[in-house]
C-alpha atoms as a PDB file:
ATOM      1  CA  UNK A   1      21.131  -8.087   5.640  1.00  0.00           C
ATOM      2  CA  UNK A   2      22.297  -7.487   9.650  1.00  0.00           C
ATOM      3  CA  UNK A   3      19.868  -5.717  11.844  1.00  0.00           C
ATOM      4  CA  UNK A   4      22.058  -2.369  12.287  1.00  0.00           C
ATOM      5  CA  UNK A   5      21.695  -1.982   8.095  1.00  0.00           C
ATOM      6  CA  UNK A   6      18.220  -2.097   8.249  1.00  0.00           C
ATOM      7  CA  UNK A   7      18.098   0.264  11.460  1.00  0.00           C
ATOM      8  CA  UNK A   8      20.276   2.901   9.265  1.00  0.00           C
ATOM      9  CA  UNK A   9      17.430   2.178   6.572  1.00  0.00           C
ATOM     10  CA  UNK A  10      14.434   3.157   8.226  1.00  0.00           C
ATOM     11  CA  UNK A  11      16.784   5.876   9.982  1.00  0.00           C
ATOM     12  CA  UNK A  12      17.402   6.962   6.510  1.00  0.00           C
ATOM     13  CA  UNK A  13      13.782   6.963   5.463  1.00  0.00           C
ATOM     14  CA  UNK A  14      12.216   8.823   8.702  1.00  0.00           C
ATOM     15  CA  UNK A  15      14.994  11.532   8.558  1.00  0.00           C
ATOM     16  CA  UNK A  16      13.945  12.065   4.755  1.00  0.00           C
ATOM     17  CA  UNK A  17      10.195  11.539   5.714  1.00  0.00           C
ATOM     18  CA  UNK A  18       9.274  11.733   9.003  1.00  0.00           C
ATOM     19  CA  UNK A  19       5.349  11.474   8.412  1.00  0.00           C
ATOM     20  CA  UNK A  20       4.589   9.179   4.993  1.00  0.00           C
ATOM     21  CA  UNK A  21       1.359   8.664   4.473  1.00  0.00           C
ATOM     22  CA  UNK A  22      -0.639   7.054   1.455  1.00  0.00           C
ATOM     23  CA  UNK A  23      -0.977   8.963  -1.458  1.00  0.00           C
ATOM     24  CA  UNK A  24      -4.470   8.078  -1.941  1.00  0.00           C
ATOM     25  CA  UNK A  25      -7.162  10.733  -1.398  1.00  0.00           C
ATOM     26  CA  UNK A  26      -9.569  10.306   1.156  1.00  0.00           C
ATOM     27  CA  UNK A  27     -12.027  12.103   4.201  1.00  0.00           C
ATOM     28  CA  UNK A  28     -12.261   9.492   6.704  1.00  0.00           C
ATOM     29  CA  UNK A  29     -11.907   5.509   7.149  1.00  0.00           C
ATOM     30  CA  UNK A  30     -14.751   4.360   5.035  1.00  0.00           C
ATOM     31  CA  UNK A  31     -13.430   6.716   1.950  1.00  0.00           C
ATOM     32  CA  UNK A  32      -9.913   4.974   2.690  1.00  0.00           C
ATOM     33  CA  UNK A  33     -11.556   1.751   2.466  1.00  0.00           C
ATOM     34  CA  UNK A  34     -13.694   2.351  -0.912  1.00  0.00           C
ATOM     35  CA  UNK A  35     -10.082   3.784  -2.178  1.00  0.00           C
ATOM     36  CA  UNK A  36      -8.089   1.180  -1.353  1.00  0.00           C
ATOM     37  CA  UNK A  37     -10.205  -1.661  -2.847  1.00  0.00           C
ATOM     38  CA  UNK A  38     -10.146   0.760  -6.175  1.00  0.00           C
ATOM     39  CA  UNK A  39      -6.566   0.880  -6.461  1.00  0.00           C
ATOM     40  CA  UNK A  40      -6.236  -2.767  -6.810  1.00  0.00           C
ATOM     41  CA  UNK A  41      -4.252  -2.896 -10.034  1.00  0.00           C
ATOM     42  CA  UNK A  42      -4.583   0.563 -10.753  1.00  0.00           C
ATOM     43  CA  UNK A  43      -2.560   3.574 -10.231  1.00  0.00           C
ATOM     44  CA  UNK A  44      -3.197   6.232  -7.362  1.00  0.00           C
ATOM     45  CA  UNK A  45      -3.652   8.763  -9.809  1.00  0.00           C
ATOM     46  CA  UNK A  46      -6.202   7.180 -11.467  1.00  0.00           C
ATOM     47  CA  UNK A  47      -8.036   6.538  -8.585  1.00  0.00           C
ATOM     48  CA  UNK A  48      -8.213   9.673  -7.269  1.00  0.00           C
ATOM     49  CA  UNK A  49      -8.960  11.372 -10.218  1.00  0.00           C
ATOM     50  CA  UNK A  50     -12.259   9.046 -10.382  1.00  0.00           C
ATOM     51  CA  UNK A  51     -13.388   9.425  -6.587  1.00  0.00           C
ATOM     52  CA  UNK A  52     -12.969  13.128  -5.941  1.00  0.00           C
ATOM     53  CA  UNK A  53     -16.781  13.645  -7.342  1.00  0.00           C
ATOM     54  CA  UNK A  54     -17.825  10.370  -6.075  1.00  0.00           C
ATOM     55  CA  UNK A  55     -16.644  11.719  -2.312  1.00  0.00           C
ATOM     56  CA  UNK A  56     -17.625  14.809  -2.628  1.00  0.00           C
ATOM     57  CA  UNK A  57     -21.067  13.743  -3.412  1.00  0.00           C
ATOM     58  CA  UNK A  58     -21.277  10.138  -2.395  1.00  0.00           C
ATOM     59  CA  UNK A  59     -18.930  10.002   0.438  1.00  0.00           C
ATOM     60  CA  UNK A  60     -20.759   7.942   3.004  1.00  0.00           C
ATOM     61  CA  UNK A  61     -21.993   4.234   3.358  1.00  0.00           C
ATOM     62  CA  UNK A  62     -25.547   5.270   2.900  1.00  0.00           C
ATOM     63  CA  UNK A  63     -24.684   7.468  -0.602  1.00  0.00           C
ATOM     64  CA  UNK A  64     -22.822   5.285  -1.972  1.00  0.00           C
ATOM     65  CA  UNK A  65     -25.025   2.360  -1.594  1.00  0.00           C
ATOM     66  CA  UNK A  66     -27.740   4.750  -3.125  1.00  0.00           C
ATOM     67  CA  UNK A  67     -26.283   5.016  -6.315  1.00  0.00           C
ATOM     68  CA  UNK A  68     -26.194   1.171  -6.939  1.00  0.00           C
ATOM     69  CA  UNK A  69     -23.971  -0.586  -9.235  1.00  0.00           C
ATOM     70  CA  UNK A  70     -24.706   1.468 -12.542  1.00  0.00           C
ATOM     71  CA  UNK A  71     -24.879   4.719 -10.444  1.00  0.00           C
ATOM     72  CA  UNK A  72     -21.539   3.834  -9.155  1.00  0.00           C
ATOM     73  CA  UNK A  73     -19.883   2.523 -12.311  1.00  0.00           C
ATOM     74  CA  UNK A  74     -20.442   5.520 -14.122  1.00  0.00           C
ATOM     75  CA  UNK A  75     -17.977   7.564 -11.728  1.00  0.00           C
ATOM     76  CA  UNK A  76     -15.351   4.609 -11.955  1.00  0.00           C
ATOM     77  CA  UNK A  77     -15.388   3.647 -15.534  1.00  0.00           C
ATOM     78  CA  UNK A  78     -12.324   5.115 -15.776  1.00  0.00           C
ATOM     79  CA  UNK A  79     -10.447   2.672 -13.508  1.00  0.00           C
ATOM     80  CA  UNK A  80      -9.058  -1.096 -14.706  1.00  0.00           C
ATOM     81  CA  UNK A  81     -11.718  -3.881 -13.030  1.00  0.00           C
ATOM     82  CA  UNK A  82     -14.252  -1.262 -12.543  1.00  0.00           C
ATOM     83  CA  UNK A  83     -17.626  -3.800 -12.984  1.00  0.00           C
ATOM     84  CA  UNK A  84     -16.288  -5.936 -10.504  1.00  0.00           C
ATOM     85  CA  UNK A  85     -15.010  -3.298  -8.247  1.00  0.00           C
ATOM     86  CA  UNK A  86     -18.717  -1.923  -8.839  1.00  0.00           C
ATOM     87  CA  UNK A  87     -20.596  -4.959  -7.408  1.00  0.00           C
ATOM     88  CA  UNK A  88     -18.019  -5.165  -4.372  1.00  0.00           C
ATOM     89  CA  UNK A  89     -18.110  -1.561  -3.722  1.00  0.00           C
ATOM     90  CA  UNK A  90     -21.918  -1.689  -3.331  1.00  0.00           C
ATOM     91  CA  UNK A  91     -21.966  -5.043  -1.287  1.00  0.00           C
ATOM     92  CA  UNK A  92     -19.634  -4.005   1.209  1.00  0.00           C
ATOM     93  CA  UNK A  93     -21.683  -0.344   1.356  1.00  0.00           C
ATOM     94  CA  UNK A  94     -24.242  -3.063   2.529  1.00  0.00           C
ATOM     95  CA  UNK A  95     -22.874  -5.034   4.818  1.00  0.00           C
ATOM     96  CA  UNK A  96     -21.246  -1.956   6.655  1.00  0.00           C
ATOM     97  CA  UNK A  97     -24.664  -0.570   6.866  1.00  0.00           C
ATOM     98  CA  UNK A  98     -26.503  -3.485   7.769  1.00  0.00           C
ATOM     99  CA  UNK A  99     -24.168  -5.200  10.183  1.00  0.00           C
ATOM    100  CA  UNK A 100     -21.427  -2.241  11.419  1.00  0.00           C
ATOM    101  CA  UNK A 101     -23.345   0.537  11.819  1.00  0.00           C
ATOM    102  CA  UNK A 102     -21.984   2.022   8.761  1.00  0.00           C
ATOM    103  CA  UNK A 103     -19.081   2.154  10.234  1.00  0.00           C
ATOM    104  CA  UNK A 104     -15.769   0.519   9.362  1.00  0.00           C
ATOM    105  CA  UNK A 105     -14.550  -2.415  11.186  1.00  0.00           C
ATOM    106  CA  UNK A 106     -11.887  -2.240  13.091  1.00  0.00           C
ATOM    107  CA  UNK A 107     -10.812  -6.129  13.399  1.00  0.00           C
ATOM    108  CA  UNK A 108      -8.489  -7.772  10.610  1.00  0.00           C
ATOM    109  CA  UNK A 109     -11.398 -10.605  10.722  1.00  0.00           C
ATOM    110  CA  UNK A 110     -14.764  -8.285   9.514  1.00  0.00           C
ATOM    111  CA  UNK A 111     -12.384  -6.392   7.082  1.00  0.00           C
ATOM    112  CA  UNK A 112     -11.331  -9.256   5.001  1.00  0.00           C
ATOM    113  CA  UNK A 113     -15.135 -10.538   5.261  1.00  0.00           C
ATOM    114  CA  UNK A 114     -16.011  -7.504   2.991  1.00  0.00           C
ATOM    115  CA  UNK A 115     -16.112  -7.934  -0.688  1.00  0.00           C
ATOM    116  CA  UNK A 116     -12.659  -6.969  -2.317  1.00  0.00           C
ATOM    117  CA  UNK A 117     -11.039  -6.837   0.520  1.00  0.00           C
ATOM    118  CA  UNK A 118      -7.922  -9.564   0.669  1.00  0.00           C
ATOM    119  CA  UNK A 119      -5.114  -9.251   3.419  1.00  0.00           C
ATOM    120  CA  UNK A 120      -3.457  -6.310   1.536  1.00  0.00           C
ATOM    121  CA  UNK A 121      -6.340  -4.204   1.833  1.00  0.00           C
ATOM    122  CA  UNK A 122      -7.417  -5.046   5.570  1.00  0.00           C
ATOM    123  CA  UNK A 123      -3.398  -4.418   6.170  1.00  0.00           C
ATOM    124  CA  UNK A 124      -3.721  -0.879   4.539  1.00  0.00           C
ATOM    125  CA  UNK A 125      -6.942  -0.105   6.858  1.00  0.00           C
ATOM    126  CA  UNK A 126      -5.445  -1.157   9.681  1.00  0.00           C
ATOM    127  CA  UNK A 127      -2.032   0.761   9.628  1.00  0.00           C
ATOM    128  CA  UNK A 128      -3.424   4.088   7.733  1.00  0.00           C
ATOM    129  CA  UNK A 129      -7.108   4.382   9.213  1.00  0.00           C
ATOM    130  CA  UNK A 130      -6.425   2.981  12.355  1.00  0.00           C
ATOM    131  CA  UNK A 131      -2.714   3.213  13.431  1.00  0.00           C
ATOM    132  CA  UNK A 132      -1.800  -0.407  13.214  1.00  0.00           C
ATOM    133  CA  UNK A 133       1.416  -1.258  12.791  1.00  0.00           C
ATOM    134  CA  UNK A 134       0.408  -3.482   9.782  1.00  0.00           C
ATOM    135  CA  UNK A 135       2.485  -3.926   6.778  1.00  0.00           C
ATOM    136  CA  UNK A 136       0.745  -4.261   2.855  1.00  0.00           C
ATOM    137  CA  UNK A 137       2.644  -5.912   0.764  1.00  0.00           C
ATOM    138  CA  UNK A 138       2.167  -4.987  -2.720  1.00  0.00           C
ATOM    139  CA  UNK A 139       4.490  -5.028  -6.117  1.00  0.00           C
ATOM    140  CA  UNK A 140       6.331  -2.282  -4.717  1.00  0.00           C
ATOM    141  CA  UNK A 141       6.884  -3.368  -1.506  1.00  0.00           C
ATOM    142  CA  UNK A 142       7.857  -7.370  -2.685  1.00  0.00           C
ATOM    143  CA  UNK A 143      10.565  -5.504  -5.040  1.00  0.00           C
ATOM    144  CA  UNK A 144      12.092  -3.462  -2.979  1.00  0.00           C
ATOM    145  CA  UNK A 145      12.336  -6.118  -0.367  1.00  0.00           C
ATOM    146  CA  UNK A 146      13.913  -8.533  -1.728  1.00  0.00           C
ATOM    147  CA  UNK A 147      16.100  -6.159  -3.749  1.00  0.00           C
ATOM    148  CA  UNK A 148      17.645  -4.949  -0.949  1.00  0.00           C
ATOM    149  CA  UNK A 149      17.665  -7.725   1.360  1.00  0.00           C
ATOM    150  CA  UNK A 150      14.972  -5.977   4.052  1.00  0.00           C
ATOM    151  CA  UNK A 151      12.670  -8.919   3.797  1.00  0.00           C
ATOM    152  CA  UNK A 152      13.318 -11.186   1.157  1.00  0.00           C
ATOM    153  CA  UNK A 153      10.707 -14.280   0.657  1.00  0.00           C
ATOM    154  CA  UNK A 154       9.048 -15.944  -2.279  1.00  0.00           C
ATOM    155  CA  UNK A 155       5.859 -14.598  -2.329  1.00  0.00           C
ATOM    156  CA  UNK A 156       3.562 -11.828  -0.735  1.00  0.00           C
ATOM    157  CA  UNK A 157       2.707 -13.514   2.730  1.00  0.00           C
ATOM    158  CA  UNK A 158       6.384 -14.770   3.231  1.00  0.00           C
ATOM    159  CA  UNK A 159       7.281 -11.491   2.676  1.00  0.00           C
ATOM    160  CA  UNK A 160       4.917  -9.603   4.809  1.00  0.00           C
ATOM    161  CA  UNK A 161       6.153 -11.951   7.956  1.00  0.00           C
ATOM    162  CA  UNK A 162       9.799 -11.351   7.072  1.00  0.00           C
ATOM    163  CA  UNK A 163       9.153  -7.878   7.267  1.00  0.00           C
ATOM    164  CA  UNK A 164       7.193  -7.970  10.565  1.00  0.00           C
ATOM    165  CA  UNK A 165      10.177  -9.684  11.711  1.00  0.00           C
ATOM    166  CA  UNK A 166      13.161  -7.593  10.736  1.00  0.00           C
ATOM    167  CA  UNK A 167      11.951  -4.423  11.089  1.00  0.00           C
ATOM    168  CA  UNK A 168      12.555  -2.455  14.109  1.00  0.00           C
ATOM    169  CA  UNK A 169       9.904  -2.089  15.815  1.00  0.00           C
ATOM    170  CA  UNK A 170      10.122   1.615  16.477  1.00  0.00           C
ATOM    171  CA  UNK A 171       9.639   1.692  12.611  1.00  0.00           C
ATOM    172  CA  UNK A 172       7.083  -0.809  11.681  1.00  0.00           C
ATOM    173  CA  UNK A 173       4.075   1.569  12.105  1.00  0.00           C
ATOM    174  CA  UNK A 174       5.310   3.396   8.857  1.00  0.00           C
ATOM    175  CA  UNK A 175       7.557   1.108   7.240  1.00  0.00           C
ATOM    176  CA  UNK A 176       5.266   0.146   4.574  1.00  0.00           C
ATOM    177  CA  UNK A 177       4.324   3.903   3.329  1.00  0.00           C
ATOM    178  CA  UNK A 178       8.417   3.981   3.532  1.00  0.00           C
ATOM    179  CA  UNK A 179       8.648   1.070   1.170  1.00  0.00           C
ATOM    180  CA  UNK A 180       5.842   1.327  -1.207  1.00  0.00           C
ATOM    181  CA  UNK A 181       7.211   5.096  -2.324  1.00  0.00           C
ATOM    182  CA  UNK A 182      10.678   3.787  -2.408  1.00  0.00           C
ATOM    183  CA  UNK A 183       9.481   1.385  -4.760  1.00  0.00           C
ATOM    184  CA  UNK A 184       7.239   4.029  -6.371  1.00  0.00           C
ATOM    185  CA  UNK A 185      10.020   6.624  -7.118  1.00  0.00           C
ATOM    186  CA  UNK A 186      13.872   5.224  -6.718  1.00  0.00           C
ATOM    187  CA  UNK A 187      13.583   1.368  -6.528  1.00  0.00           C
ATOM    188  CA  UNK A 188      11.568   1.117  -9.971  1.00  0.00           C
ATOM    189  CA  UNK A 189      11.107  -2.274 -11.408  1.00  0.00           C
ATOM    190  CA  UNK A 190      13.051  -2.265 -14.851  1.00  0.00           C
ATOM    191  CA  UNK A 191      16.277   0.202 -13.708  1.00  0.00           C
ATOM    192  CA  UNK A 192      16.515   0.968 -10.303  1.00  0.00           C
ATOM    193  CA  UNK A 193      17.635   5.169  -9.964  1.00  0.00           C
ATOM    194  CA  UNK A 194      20.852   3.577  -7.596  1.00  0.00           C
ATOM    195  CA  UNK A 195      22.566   6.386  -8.043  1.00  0.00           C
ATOM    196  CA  UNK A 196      20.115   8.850  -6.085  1.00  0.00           C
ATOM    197  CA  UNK A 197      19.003   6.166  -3.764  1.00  0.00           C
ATOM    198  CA  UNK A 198      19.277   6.767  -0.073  1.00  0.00           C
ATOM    199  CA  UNK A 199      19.878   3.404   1.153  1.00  0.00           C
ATOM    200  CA  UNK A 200      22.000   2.410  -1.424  1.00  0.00           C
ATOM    201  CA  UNK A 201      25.186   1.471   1.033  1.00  0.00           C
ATOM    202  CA  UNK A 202      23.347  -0.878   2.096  1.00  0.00           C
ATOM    203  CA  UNK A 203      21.291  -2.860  -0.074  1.00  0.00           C
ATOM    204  CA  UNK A 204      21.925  -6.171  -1.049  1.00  0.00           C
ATOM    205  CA  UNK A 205      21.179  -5.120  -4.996  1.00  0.00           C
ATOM    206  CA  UNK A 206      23.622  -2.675  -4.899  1.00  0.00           C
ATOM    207  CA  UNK A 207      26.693  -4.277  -3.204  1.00  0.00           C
ATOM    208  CA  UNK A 208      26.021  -6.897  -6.120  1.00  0.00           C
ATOM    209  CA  UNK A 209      26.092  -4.206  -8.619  1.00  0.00           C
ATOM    210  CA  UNK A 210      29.524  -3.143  -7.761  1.00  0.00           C
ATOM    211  CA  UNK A 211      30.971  -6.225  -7.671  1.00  0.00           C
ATOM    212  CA  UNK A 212      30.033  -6.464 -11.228  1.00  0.00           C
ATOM    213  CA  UNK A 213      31.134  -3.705 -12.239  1.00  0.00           C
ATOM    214  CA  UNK A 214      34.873  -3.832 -14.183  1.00  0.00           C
ATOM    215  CA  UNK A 215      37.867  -2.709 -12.840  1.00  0.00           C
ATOM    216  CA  UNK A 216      39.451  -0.150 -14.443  1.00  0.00           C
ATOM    217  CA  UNK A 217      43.428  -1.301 -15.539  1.00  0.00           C
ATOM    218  CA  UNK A 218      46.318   1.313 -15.632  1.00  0.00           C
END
């Protein structure tokens, strides 16, 4: 894919949505944080339905470390991983009162020093707490860039730089909200909705798709 296809793109996506944003739920950066490390193989859904009563009456470094790990499971049970998320949870509640002032790092560095928190996570910090313009690569995002041809690479990192490198950078700050509900809602994994897609003229998948296609003989 040529650089003026992928400007049209993100053209495409900031006409159709000029402010994306994550569709966790969430108060302030720590709440993000706690979210995001949830949501690791789990839906959005699901994790908001669990943490709307643990923010509302947990929401903060100190509360949350309160409850401990039972205290905490019992509001998450709900969620896939939720013993290990537990135990994370509650150690990084520690280590962001102990050593950050309970508040949340800033630096890529301290994030990914938390427990459950890999490059992915830090990356979603960074760009939706913080204004970074970091890109998360998850399922969503690795299908819909190599489908289309925006970033293609082998696996999550490869992809991640590929992206930093093609996309404009007048774009980058919210190209992966862009992406990830692309993915979410058109580029689906098993049959991709092509025919309502926005960006279809120029992805990569789709060009391939009509050249499969059969001609039709008169």
């Amino acid at each position: 894919m040529n650089r003026e296809n992928r400007v049209r793109i993100f053209e495409t996506f900031a006409q159709a949505n000029p402010n994306p944003t994550t569709e966790l739920e969430y108060a302030d950066s720590f709440q993000l944080l706690i979210a995001v490390i949830l949501s690791a193989q789990a839906t959005d859904k699901s994790v908001n339905l669990a943490t709307r009563d643990l923010f509302r009456e947990h929401g903060t470094p100190e509360k949350m470390l309160a409850l401990g790990v039972d205290g905490l499971t019992a509001y998450i049970r709900t969620i896939g991983l939720f013993r290990t998320k537990a135990s994370n949870v509650i150690a990084t509640c520690r280590i962001l009162v102990e050593q950050h002032g309970s508040k949340v790092p800033r630096s890529r560095e301290a994030l990914e020093a938390l427990p459950g928190v890999g490059r992915k996570t830090a990356n979603v910090v960074l760009n939706t707490a913080f204004g970074e313009p970091t890109i998360a690569v998850d399922t969503h995002i690795f299908r819909v860039s190599n489908r289309t041809g925006i970033g293609p690479g082998k696996t999550v990192l490869a992809v991640e730089q590929a992206l930093e490198k093609h996309v404009p950078p007048a774009f980058r700050l919210n190209a992966h909200h862009w992406l990830i509900l692309h993915g979410r809602y058109v580029c689906v994994a098993r049959k991709p909705k092509c025919d309502v897609c926005l960006i279809s003229q120029w992805c990569d998948h789709y060009k391939k798709t009509l050249r499969k296609r059969p001609t039709s003989r008169t």
